[in-house]
ModelCIF file with pLDDT and N, C-alpha, C, O atoms, coordinates in Angstrom:
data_MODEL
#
_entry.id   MODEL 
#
_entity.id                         1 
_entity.type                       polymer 
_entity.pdbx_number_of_molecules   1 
#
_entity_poly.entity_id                      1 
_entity_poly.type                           'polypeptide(L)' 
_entity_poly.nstd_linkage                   no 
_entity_poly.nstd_monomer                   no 
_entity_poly.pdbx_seq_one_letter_code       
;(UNK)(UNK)(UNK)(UNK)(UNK)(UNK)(UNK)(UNK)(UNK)(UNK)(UNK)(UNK)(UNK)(UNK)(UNK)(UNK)
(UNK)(UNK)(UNK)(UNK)(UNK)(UNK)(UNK)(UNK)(UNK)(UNK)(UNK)(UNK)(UNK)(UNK)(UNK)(UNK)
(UNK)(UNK)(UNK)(UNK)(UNK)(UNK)
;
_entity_poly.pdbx_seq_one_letter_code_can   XXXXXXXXXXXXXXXXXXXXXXXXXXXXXXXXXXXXXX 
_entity_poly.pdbx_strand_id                 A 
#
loop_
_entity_poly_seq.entity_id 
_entity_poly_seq.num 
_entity_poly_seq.mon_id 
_entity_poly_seq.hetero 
1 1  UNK n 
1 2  UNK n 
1 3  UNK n 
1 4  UNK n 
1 5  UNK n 
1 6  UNK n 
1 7  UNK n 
1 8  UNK n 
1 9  UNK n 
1 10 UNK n 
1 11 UNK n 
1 12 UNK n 
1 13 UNK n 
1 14 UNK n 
1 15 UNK n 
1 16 UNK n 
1 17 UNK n 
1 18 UNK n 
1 19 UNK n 
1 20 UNK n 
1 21 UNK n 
1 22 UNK n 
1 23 UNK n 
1 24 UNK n 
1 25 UNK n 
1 26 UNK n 
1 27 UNK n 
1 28 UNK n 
1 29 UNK n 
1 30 UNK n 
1 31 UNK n 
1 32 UNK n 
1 33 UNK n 
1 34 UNK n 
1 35 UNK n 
1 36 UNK n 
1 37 UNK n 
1 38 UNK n 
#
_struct_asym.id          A 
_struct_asym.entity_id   1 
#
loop_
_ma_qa_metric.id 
_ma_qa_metric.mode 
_ma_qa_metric.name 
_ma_qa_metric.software_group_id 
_ma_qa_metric.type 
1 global pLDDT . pLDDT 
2 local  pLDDT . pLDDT 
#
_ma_qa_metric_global.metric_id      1 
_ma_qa_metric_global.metric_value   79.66 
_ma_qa_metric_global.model_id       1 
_ma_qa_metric_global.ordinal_id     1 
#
loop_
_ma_qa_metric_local.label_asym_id 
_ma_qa_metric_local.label_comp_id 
_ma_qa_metric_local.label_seq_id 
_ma_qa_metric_local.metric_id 
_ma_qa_metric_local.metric_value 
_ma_qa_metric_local.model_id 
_ma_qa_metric_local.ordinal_id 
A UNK 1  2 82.00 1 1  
A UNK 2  2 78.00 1 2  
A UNK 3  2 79.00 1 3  
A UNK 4  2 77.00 1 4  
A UNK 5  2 75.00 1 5  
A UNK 6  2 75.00 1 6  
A UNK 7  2 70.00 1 7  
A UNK 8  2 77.00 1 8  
A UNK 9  2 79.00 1 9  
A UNK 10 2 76.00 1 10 
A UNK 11 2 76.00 1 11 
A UNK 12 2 82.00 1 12 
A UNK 13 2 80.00 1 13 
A UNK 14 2 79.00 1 14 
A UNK 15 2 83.00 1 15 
A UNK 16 2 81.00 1 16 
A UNK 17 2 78.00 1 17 
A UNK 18 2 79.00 1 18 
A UNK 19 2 84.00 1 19 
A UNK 20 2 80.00 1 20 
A UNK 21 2 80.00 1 21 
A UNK 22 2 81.00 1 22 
A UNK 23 2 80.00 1 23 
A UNK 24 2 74.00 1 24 
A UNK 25 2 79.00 1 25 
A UNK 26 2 80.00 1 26 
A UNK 27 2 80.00 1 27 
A UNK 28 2 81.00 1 28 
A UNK 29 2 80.00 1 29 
A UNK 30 2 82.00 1 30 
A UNK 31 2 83.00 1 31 
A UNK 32 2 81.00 1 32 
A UNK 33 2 82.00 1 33 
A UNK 34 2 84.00 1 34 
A UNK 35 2 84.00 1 35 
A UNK 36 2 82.00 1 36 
A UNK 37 2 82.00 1 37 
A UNK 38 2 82.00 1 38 
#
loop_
_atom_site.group_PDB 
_atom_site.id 
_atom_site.type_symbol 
_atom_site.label_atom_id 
_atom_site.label_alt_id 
_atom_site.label_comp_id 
_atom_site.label_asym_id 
_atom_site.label_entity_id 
_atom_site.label_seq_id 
_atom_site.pdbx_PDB_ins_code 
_atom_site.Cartn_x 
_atom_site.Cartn_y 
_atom_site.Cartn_z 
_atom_site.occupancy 
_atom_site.B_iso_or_equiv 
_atom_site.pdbx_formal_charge 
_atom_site.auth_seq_id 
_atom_site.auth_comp_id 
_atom_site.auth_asym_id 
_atom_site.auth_atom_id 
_atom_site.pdbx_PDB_model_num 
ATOM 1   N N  . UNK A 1 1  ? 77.565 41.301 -9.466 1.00 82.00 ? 1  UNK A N  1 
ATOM 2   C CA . UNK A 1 1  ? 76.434 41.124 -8.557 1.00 82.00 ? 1  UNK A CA 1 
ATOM 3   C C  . UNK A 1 1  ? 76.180 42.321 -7.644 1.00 82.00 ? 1  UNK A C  1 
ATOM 4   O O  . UNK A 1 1  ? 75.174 42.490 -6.955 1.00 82.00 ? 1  UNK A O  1 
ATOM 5   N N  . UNK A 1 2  ? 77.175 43.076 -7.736 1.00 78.00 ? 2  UNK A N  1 
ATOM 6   C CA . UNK A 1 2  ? 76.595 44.445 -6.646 1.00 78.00 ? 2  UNK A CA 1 
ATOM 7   C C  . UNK A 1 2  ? 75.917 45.362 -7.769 1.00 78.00 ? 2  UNK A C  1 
ATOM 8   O O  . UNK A 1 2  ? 75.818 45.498 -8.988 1.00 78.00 ? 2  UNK A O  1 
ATOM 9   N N  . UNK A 1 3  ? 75.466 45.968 -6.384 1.00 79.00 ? 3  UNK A N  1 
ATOM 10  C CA . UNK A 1 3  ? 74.512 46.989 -6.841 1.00 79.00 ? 3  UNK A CA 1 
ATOM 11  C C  . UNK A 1 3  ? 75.024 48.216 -7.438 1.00 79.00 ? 3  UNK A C  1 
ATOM 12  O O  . UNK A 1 3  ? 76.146 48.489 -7.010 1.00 79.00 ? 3  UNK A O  1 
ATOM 13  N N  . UNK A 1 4  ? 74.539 49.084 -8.331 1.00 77.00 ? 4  UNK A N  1 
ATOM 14  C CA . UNK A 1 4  ? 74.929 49.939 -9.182 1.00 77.00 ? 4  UNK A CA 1 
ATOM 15  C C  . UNK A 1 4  ? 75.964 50.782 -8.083 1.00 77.00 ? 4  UNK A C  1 
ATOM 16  O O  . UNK A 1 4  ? 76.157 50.456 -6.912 1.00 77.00 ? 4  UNK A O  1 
ATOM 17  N N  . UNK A 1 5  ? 76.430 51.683 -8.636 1.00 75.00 ? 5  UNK A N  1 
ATOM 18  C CA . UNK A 1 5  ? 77.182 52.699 -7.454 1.00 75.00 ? 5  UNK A CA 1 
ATOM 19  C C  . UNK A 1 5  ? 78.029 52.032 -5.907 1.00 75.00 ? 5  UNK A C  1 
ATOM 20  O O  . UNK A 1 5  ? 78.747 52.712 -5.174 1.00 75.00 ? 5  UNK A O  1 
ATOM 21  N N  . UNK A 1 6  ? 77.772 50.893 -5.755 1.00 75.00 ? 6  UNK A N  1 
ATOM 22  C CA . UNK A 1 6  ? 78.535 50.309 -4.454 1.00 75.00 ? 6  UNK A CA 1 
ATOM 23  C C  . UNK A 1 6  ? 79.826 50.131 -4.351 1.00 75.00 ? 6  UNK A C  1 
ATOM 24  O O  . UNK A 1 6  ? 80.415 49.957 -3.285 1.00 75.00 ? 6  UNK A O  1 
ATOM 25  N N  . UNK A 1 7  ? 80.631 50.187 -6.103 1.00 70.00 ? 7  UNK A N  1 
ATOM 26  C CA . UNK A 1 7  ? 81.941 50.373 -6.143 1.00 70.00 ? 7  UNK A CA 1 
ATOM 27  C C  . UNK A 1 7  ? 82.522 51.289 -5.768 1.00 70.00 ? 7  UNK A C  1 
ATOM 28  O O  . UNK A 1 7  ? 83.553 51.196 -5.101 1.00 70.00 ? 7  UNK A O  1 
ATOM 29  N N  . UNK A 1 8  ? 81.863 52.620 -6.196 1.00 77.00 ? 8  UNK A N  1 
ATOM 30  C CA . UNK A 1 8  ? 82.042 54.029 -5.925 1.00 77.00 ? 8  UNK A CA 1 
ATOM 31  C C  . UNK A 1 8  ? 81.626 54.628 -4.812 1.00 77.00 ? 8  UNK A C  1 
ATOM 32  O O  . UNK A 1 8  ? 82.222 55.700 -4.705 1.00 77.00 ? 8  UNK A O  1 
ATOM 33  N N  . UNK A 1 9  ? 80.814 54.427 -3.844 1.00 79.00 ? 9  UNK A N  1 
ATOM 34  C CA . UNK A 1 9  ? 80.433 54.431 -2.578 1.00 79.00 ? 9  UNK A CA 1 
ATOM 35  C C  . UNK A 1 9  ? 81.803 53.533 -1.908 1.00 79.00 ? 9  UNK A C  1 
ATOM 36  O O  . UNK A 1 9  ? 82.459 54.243 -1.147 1.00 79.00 ? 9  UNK A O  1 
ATOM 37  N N  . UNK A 1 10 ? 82.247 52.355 -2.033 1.00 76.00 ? 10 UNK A N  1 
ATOM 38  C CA . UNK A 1 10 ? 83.049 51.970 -1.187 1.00 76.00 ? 10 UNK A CA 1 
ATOM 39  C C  . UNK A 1 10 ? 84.740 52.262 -1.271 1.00 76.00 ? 10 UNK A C  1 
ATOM 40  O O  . UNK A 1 10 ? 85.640 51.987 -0.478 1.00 76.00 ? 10 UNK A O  1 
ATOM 41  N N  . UNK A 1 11 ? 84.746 53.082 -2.864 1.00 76.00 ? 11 UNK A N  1 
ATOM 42  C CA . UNK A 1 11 ? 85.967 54.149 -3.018 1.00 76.00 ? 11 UNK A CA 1 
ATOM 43  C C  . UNK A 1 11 ? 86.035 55.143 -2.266 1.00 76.00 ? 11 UNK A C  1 
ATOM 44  O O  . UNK A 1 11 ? 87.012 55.736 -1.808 1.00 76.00 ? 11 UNK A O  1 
ATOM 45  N N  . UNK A 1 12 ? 84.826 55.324 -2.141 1.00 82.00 ? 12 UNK A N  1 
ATOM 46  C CA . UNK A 1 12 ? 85.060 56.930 -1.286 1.00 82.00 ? 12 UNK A CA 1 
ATOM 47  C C  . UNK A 1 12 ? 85.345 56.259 0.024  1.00 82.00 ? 12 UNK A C  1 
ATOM 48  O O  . UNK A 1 12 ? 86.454 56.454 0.520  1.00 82.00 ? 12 UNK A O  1 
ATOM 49  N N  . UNK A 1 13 ? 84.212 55.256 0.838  1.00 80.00 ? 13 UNK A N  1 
ATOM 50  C CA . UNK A 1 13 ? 84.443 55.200 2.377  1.00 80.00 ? 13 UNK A CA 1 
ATOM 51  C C  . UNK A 1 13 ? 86.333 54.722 2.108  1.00 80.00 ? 13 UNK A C  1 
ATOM 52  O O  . UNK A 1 13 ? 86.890 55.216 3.089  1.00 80.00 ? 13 UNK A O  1 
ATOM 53  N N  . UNK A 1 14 ? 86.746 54.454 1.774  1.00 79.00 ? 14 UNK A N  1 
ATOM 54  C CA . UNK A 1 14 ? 88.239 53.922 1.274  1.00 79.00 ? 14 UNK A CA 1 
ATOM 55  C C  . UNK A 1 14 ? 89.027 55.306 1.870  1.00 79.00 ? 14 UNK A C  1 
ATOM 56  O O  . UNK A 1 14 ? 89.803 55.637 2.766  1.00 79.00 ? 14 UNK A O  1 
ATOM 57  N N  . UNK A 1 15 ? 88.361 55.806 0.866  1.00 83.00 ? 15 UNK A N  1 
ATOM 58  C CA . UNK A 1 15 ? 89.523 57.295 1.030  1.00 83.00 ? 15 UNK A CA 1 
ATOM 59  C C  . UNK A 1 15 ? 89.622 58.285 2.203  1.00 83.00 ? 15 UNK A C  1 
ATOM 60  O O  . UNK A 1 15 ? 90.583 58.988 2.517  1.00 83.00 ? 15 UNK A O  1 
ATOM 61  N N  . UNK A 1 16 ? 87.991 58.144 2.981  1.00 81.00 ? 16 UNK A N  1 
ATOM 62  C CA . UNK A 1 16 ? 87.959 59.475 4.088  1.00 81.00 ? 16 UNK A CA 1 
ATOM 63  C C  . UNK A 1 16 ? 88.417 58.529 5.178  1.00 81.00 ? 16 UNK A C  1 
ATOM 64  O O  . UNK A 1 16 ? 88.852 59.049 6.206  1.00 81.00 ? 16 UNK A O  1 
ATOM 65  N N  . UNK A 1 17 ? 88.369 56.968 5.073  1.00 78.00 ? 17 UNK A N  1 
ATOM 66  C CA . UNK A 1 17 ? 89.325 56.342 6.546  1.00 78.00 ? 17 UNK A CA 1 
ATOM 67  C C  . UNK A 1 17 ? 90.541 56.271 6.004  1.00 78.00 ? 17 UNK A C  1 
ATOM 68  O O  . UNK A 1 17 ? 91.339 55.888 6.860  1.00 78.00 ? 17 UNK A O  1 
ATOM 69  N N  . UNK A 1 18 ? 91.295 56.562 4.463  1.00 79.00 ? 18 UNK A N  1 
ATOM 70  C CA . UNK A 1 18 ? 92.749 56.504 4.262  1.00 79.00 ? 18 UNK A CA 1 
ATOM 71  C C  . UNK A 1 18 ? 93.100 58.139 5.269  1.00 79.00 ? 18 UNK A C  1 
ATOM 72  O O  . UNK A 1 18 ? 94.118 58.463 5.880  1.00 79.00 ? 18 UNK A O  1 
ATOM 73  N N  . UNK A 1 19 ? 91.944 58.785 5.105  1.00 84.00 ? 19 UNK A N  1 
ATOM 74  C CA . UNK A 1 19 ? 91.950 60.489 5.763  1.00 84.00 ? 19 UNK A CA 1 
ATOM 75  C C  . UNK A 1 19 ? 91.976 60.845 7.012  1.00 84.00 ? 19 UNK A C  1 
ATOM 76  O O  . UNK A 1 19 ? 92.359 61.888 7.542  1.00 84.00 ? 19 UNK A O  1 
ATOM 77  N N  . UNK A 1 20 ? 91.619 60.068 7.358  1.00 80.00 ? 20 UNK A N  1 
ATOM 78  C CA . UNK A 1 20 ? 90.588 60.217 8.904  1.00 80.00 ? 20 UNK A CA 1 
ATOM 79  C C  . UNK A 1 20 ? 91.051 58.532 9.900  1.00 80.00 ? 20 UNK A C  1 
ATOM 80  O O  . UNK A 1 20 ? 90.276 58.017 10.706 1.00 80.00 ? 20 UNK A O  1 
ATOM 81  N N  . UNK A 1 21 ? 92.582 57.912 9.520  1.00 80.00 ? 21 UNK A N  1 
ATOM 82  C CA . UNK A 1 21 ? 93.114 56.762 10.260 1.00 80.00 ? 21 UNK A CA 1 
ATOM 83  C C  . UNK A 1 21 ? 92.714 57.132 11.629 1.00 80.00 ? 21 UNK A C  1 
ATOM 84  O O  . UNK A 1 21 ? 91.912 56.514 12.329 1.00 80.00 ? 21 UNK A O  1 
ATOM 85  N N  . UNK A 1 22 ? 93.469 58.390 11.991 1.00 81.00 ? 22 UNK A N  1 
ATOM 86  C CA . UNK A 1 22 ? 93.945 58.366 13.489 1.00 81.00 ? 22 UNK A CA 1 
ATOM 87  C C  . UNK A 1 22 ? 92.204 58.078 14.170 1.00 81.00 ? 22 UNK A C  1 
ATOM 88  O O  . UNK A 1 22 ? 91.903 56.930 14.498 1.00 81.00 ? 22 UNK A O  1 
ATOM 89  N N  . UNK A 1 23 ? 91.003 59.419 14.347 1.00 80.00 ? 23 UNK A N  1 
ATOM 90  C CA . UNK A 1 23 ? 89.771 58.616 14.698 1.00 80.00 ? 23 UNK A CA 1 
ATOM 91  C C  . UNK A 1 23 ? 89.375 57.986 14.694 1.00 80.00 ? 23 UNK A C  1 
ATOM 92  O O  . UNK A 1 23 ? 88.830 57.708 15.762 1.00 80.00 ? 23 UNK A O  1 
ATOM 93  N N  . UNK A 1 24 ? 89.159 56.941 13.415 1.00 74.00 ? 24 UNK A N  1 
ATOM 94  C CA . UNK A 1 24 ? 88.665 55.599 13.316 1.00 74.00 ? 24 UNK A CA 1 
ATOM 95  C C  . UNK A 1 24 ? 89.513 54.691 13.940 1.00 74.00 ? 24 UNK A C  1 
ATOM 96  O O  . UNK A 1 24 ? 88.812 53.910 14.583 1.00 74.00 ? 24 UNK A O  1 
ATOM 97  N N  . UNK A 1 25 ? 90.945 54.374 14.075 1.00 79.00 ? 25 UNK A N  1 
ATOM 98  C CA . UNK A 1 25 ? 91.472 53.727 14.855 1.00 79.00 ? 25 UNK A CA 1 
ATOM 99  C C  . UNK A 1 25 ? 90.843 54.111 16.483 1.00 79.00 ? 25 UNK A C  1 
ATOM 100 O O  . UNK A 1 25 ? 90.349 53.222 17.176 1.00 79.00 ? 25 UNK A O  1 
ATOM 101 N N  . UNK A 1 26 ? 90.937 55.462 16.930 1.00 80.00 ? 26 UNK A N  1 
ATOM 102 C CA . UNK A 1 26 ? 90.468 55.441 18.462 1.00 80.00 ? 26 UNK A CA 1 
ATOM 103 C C  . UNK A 1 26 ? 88.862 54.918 18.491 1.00 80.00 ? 26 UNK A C  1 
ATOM 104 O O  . UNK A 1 26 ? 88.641 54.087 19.372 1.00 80.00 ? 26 UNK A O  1 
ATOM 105 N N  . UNK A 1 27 ? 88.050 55.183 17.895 1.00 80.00 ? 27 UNK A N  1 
ATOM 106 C CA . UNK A 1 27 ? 86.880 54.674 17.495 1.00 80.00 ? 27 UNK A CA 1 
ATOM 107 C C  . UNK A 1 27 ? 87.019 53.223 17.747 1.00 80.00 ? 27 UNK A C  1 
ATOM 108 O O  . UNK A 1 27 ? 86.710 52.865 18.884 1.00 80.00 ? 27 UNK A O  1 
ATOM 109 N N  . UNK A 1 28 ? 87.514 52.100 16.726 1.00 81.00 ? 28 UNK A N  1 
ATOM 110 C CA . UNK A 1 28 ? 88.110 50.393 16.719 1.00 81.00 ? 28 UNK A CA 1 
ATOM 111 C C  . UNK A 1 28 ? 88.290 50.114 18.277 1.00 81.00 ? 28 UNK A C  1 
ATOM 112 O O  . UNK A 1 28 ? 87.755 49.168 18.854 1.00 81.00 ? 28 UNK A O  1 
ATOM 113 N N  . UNK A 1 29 ? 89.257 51.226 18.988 1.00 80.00 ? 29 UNK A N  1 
ATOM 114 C CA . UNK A 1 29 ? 89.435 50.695 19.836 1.00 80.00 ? 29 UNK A CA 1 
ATOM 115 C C  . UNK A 1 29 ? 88.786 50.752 21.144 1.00 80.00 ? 29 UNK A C  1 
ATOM 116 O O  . UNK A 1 29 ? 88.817 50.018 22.132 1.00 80.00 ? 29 UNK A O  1 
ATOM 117 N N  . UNK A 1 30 ? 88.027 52.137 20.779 1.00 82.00 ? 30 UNK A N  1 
ATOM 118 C CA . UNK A 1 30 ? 86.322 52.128 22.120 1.00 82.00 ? 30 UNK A CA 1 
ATOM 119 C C  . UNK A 1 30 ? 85.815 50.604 21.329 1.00 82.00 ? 30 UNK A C  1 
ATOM 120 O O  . UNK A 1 30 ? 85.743 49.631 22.080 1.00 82.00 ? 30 UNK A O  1 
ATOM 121 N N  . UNK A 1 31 ? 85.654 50.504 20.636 1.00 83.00 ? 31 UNK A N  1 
ATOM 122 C CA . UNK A 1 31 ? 84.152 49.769 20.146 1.00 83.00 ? 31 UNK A CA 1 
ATOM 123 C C  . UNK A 1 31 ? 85.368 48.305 20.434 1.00 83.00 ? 31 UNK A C  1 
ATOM 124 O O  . UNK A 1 31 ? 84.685 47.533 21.106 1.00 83.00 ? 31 UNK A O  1 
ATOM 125 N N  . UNK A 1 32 ? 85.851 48.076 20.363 1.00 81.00 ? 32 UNK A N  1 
ATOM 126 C CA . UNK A 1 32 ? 86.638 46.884 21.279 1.00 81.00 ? 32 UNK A CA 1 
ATOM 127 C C  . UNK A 1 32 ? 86.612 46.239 22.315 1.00 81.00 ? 32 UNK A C  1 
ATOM 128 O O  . UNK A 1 32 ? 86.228 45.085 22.506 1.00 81.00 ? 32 UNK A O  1 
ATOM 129 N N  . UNK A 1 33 ? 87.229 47.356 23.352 1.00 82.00 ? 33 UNK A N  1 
ATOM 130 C CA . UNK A 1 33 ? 87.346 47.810 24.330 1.00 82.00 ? 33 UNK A CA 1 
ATOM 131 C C  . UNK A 1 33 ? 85.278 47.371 25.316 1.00 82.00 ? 33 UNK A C  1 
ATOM 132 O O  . UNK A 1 33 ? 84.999 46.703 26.312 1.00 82.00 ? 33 UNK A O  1 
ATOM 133 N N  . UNK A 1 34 ? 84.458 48.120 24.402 1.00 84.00 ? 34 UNK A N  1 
ATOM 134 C CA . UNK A 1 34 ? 83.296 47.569 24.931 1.00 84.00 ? 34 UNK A CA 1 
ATOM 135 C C  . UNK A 1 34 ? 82.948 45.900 24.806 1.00 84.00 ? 34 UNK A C  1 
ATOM 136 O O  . UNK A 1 34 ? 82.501 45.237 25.742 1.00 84.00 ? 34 UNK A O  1 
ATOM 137 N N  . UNK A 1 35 ? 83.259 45.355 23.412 1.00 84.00 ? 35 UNK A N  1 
ATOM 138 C CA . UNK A 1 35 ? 82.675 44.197 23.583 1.00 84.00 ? 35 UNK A CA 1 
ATOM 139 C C  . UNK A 1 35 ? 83.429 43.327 24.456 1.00 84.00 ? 35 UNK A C  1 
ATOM 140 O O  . UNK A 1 35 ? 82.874 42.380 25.013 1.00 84.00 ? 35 UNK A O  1 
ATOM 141 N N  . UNK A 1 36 ? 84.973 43.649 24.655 1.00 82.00 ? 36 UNK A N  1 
ATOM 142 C CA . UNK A 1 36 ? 85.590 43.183 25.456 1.00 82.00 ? 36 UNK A CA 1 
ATOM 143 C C  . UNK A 1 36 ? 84.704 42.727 27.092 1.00 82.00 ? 36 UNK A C  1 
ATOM 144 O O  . UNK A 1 36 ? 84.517 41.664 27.684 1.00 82.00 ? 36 UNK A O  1 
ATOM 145 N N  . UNK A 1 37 ? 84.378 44.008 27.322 1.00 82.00 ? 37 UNK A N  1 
ATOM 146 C CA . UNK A 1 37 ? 83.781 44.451 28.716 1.00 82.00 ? 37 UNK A CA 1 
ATOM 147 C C  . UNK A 1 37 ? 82.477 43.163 28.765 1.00 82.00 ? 37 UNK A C  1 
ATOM 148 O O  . UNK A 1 37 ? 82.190 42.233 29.518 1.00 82.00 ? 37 UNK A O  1 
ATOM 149 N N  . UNK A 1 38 ? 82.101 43.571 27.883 1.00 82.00 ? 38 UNK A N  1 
ATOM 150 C CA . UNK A 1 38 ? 80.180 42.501 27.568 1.00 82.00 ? 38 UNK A CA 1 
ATOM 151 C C  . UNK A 1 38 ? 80.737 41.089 27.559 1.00 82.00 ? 38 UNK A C  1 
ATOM 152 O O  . UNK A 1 38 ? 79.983 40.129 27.404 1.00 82.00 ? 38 UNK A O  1 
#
């Protein structure tokens, strides 16, 4: 049912946050951290 290429699009986002943990974790935890606040 997905759309052509969405396997392979969501391999890659896979791999540059297997790359890129440490930012996206500080990222998770602003964007937390705000809804917390709200």
């Amino acid at each position: 049912k997905a759309p052509e290429g969405l396997g392979d699009k969501a391999g890659q986002v896979a791999r540059v946050a297997r790359r890129r943990r440490g930012p996206l974790s500080a990222v998770a935890v602003v964007v937390l951290l705000v809804l917390v606040r709200k």
